[in-house]
N, C-alpha and C. Protein backbone atom coordinates (compact mmCIF):
# COMPACT_ATOMS: atom_id res chain seq x y z
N UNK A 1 13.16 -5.55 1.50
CA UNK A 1 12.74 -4.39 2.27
C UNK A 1 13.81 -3.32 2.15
N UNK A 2 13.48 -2.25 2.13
CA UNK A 2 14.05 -0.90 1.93
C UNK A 2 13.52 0.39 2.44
N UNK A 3 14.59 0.89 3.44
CA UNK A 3 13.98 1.80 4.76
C UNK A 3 15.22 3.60 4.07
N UNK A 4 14.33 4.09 3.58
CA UNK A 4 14.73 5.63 2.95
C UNK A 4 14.25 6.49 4.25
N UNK A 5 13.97 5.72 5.61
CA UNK A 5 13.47 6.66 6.83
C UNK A 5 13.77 6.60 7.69
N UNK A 6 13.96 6.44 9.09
CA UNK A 6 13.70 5.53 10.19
C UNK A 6 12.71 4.51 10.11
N UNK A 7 12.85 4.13 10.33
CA UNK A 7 11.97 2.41 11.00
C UNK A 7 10.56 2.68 12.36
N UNK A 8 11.21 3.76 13.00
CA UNK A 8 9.81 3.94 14.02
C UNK A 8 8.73 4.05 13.93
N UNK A 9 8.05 3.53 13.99
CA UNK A 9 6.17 3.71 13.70
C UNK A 9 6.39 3.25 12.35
N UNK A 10 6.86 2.35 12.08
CA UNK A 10 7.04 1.17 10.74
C UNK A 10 6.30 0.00 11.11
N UNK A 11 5.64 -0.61 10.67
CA UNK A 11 5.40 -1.87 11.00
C UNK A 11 6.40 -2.87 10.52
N UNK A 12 6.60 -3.90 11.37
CA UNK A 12 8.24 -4.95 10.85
C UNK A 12 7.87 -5.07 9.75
N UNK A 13 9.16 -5.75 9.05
CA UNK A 13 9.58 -6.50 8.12
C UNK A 13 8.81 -7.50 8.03
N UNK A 14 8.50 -8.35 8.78
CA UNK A 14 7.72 -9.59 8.72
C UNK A 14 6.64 -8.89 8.62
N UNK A 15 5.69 -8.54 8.85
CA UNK A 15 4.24 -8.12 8.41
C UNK A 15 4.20 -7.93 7.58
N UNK A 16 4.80 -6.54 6.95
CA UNK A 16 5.05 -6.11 5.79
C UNK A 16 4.64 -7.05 4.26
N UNK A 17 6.01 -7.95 5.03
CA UNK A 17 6.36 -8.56 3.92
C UNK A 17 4.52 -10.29 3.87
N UNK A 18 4.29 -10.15 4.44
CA UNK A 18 3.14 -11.41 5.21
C UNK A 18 1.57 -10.50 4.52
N UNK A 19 2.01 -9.18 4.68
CA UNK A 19 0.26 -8.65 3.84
C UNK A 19 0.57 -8.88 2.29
N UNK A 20 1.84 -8.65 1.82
CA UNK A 20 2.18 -8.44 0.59
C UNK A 20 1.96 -9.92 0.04
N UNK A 21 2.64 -11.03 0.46
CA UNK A 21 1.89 -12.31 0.36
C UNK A 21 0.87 -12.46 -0.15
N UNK A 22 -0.20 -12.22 0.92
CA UNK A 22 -1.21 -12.50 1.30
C UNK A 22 -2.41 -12.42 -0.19
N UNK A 23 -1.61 -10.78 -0.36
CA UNK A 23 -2.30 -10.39 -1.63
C UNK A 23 -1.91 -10.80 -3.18
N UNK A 24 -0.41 -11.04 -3.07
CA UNK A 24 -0.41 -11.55 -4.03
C UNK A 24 0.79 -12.14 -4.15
N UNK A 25 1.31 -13.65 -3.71
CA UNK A 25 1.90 -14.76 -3.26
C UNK A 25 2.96 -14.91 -4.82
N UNK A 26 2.54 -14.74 -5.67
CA UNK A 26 2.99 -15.09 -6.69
C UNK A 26 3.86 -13.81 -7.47
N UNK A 27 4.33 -13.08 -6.87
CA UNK A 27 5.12 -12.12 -7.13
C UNK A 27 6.28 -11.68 -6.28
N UNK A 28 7.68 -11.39 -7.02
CA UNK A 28 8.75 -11.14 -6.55
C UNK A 28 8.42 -9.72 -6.48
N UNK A 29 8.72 -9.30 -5.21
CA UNK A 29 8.51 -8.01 -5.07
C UNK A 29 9.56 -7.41 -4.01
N UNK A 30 9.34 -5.67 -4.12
CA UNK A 30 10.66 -4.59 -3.50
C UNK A 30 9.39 -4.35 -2.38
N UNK A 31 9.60 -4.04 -1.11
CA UNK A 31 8.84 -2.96 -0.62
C UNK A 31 10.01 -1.94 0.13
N UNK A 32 9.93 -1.19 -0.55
CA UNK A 32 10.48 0.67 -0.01
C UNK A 32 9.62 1.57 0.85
N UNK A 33 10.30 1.77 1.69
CA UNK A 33 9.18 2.92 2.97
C UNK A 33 10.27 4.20 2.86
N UNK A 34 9.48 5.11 2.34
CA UNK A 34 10.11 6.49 2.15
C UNK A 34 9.40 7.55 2.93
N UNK A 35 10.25 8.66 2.49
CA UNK A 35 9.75 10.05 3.34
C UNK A 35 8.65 10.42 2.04
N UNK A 36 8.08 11.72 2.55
CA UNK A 36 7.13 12.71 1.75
C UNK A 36 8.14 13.09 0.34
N UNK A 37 9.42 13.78 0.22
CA UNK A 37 10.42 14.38 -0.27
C UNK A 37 10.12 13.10 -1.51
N UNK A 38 10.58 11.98 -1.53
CA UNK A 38 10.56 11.15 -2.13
C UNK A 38 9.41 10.82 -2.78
N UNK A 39 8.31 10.36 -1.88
CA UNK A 39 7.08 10.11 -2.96
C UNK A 39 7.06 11.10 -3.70
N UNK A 40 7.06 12.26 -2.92
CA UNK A 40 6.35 13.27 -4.35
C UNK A 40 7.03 13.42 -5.45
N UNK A 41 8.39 12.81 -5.44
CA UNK A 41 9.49 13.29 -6.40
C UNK A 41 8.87 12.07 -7.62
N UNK A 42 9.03 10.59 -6.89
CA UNK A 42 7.92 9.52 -7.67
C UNK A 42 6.63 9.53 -7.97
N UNK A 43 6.07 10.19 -7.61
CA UNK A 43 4.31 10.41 -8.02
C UNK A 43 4.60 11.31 -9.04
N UNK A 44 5.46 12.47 -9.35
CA UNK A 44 5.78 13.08 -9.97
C UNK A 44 5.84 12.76 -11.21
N UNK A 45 7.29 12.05 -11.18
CA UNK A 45 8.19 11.55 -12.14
C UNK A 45 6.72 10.27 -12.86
N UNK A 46 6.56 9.70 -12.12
CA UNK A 46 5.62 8.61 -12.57
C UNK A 46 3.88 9.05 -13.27
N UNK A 47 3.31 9.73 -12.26
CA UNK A 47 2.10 9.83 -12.23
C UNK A 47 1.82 11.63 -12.61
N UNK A 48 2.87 12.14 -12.59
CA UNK A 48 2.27 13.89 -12.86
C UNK A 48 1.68 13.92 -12.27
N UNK A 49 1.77 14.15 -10.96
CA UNK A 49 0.93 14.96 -9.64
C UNK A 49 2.05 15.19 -8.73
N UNK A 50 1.60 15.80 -8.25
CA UNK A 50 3.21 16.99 -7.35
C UNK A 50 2.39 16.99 -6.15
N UNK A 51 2.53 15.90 -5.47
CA UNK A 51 2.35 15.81 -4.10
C UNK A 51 2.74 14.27 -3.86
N UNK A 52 3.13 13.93 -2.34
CA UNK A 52 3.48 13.03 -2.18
C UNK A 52 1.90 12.09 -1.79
N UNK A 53 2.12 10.89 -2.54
CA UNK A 53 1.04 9.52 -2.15
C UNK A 53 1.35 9.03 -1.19
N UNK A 54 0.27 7.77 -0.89
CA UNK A 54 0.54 6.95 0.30
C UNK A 54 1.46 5.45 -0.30
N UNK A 55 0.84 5.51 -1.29
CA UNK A 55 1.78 4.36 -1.93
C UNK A 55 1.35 4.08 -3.48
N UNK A 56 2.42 3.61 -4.12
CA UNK A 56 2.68 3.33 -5.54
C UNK A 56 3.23 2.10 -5.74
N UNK A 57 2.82 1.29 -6.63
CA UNK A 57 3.35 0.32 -7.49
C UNK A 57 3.70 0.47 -8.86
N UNK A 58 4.76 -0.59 -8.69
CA UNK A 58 5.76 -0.61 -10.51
C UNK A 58 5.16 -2.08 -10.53
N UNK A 59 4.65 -2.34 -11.55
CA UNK A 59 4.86 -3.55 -12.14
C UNK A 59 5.81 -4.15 -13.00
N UNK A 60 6.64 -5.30 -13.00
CA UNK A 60 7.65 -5.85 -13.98
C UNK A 60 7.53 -7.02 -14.21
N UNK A 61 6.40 -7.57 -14.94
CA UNK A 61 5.82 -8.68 -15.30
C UNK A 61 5.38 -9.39 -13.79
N UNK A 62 6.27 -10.28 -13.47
CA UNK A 62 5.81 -11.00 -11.94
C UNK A 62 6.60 -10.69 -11.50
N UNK A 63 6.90 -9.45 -11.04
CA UNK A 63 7.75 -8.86 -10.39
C UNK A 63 7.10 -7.25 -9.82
N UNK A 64 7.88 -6.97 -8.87
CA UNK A 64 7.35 -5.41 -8.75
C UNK A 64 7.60 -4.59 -7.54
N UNK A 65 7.77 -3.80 -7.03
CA UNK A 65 7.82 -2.59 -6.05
C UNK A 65 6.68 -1.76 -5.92
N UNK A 66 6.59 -1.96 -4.11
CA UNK A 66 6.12 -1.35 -3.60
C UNK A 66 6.02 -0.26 -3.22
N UNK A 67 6.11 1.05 -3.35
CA UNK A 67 6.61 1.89 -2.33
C UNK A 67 5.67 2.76 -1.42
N UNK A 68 6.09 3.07 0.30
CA UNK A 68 5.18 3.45 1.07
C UNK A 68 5.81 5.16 1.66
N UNK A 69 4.77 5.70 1.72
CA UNK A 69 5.00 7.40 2.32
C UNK A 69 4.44 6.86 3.57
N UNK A 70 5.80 7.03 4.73
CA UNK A 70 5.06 6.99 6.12
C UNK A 70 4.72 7.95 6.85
N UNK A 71 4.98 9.28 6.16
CA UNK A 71 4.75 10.88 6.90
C UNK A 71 2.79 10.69 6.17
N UNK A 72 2.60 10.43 5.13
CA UNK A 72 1.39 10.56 4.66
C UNK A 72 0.53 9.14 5.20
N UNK A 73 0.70 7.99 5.16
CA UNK A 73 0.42 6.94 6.07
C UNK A 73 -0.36 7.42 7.23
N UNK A 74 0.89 7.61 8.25
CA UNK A 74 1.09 8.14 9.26
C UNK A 74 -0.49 9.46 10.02
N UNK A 75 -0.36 10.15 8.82
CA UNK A 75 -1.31 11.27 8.80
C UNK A 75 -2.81 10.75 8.39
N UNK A 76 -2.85 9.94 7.63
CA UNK A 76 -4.23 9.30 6.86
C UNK A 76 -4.57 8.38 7.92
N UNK A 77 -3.83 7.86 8.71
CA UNK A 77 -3.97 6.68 9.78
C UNK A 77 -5.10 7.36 11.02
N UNK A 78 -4.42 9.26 11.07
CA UNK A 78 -4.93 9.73 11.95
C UNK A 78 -6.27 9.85 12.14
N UNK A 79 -5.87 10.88 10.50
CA UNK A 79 -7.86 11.76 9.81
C UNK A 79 -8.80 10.57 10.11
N UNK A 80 -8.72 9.33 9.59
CA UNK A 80 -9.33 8.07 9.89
C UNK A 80 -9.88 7.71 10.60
N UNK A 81 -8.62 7.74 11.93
CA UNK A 81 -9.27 7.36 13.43
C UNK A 81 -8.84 5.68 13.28
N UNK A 82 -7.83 5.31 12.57
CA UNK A 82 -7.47 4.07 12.41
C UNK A 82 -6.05 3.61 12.91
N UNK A 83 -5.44 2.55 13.05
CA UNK A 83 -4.46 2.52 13.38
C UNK A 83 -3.12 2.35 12.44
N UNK A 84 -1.70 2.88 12.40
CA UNK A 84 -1.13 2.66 11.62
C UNK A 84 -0.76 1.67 10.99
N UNK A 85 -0.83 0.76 12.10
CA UNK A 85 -0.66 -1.09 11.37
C UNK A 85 -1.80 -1.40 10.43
N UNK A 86 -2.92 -0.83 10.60
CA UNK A 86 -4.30 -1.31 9.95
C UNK A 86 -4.17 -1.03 8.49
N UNK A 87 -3.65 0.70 8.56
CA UNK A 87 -3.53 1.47 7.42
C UNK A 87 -2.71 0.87 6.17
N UNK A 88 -1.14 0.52 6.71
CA UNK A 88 -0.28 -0.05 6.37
C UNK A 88 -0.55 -1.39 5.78
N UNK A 89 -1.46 -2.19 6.39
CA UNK A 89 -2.02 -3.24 5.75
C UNK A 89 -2.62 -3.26 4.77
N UNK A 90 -3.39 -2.68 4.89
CA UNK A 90 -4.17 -1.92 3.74
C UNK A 90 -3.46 -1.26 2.56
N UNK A 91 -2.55 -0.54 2.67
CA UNK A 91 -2.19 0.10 1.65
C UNK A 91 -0.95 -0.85 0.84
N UNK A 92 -0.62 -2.03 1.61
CA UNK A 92 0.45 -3.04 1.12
C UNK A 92 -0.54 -3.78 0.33
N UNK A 93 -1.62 -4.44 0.89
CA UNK A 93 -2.40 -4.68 -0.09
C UNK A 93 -2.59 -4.28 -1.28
N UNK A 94 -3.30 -3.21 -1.08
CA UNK A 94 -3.81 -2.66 -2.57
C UNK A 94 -2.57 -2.24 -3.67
N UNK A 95 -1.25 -2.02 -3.14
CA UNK A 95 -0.29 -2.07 -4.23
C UNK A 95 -0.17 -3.07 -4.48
N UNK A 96 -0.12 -4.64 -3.44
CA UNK A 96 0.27 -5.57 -4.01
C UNK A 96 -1.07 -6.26 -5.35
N UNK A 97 -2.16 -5.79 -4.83
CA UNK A 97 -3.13 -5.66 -5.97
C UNK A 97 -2.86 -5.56 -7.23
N UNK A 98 -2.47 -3.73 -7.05
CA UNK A 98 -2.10 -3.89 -8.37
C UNK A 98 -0.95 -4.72 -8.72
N UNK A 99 0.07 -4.65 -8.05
CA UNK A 99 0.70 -5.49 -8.69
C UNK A 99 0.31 -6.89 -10.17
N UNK A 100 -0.70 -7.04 -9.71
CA UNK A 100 -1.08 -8.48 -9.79
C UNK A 100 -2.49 -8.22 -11.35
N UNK A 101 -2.08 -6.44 -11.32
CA UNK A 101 -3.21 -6.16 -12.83
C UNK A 101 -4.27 -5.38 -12.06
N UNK A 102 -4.77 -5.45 -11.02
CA UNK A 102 -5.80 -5.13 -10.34
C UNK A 102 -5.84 -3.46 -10.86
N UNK A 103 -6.61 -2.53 -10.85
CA UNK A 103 -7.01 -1.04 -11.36
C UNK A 103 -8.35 -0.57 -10.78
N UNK A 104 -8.57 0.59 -10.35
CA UNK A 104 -9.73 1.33 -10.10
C UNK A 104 -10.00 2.52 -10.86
N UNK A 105 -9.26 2.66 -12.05
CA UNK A 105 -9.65 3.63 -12.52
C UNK A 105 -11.18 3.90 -13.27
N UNK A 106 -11.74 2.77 -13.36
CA UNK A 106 -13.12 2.65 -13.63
C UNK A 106 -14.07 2.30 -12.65
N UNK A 107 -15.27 2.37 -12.67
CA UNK A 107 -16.22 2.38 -11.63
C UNK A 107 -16.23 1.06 -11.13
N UNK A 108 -16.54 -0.18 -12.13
CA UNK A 108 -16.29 -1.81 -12.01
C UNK A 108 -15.35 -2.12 -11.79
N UNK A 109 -13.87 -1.53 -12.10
CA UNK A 109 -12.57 -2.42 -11.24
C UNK A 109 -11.95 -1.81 -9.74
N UNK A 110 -12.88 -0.78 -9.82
CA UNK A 110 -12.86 -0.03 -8.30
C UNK A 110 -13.56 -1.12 -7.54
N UNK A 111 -14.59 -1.56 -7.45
CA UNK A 111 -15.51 -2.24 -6.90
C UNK A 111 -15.14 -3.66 -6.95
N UNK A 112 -14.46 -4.06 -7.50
CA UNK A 112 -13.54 -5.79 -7.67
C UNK A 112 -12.47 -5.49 -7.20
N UNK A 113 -11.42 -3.99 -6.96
CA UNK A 113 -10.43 -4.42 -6.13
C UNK A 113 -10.96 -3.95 -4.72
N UNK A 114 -11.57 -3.10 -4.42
CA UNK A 114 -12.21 -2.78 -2.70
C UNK A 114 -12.56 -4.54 -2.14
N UNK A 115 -13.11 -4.70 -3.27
CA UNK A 115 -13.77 -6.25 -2.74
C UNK A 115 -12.80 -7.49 -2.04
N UNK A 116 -11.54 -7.26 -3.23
CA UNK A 116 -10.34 -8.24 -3.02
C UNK A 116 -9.52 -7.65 -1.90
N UNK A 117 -9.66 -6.61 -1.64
CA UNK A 117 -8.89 -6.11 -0.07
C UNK A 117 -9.31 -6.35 0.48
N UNK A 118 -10.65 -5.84 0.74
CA UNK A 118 -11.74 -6.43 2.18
C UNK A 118 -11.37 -7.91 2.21
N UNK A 119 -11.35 -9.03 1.37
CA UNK A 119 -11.53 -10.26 1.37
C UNK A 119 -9.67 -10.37 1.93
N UNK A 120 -8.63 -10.51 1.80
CA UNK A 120 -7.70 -10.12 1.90
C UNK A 120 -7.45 -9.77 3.40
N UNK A 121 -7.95 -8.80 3.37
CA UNK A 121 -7.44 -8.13 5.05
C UNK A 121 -8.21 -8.91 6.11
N UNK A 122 -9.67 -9.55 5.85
CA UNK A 122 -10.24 -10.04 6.11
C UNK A 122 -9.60 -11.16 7.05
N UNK A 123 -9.16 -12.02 5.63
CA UNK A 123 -8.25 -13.29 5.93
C UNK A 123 -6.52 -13.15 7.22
N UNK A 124 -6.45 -11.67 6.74
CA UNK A 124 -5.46 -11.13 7.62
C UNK A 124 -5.68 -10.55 9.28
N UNK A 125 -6.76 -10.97 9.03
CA UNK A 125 -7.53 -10.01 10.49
C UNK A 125 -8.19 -8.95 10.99
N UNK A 126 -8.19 -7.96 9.60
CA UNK A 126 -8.50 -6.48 9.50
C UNK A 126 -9.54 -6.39 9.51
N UNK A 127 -10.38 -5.25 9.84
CA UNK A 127 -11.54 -5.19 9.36
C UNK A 127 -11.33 -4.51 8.19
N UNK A 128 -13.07 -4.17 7.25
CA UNK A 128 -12.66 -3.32 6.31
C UNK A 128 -12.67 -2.10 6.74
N UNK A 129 -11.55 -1.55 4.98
CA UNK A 129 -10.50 -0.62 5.60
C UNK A 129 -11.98 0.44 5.13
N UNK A 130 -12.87 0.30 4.20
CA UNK A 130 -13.61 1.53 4.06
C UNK A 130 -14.68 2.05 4.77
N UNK A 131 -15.12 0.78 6.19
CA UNK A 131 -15.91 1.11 6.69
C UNK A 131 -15.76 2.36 7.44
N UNK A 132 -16.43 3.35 8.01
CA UNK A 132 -16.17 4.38 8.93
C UNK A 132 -16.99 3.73 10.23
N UNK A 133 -16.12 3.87 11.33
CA UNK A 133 -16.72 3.10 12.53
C UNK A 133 -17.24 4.57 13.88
């Protein structure tokens, strides 16, 4: 674990680290919780888009980093109407997804990883994260 912020309105260490599991058990992994300043500098550097994300993954064979924007989190948690722990779950997931190869850049692996989160968060307690309630 790696805190580039305060810690307040963080969900612990133990959760954190317990969704990342969850999703994908078989990987040594970083999770980093950063400011806005930062993602965008990494979405940047990584992805060519000049705004900060909610979260990104590195893959390094069975290995990998997480990293989370809690100013954008935080804000997406709101628009939602969801809670930040929920969000956070959710979004540890789906990096730890990819981690693990998972992709949505096509219509069919969009729809096999939504599936493996729902199933996932499920097991974690969540509801799904795409329903609108």
């Amino acid at each position: 674990m790696q805190y580039a912020i305060a810690r307040s309105g963080v969900p612990s260490p133990q959760a954190l680290k317990r969704w990342a599991r969850a999703a994908a058990p078989d990987i040594m992994l970083t999770i980093r919780v950063v400011g806005a300043r930062e993602a965008r500098a990494l979405n940047h550097r990584f992805r060519r888009r000049g705004y900060a994300t909610n979260v990104l993954s590195f893959p390094y064979g069975r290995a990998g980093d997480i990293v989370l924007c809690h100013p954008v989190i935080s804000r997406e948690a709101r628009e939602q109407r969801k809670s930040v722990r929920a969000h956070y779950a959710h979004l540890v997931v789906h990096g730890a997804l990819h981690l693990r190869g998972h992709q949505h850049d096509q219509h069919a692996g969009a729809k096999r990883m939504a599936a493996a989160e729902v199933r996932v968060l499920g097991r974690l307690g969540f509801g799904d994260p795409y329903t609108v309630e």
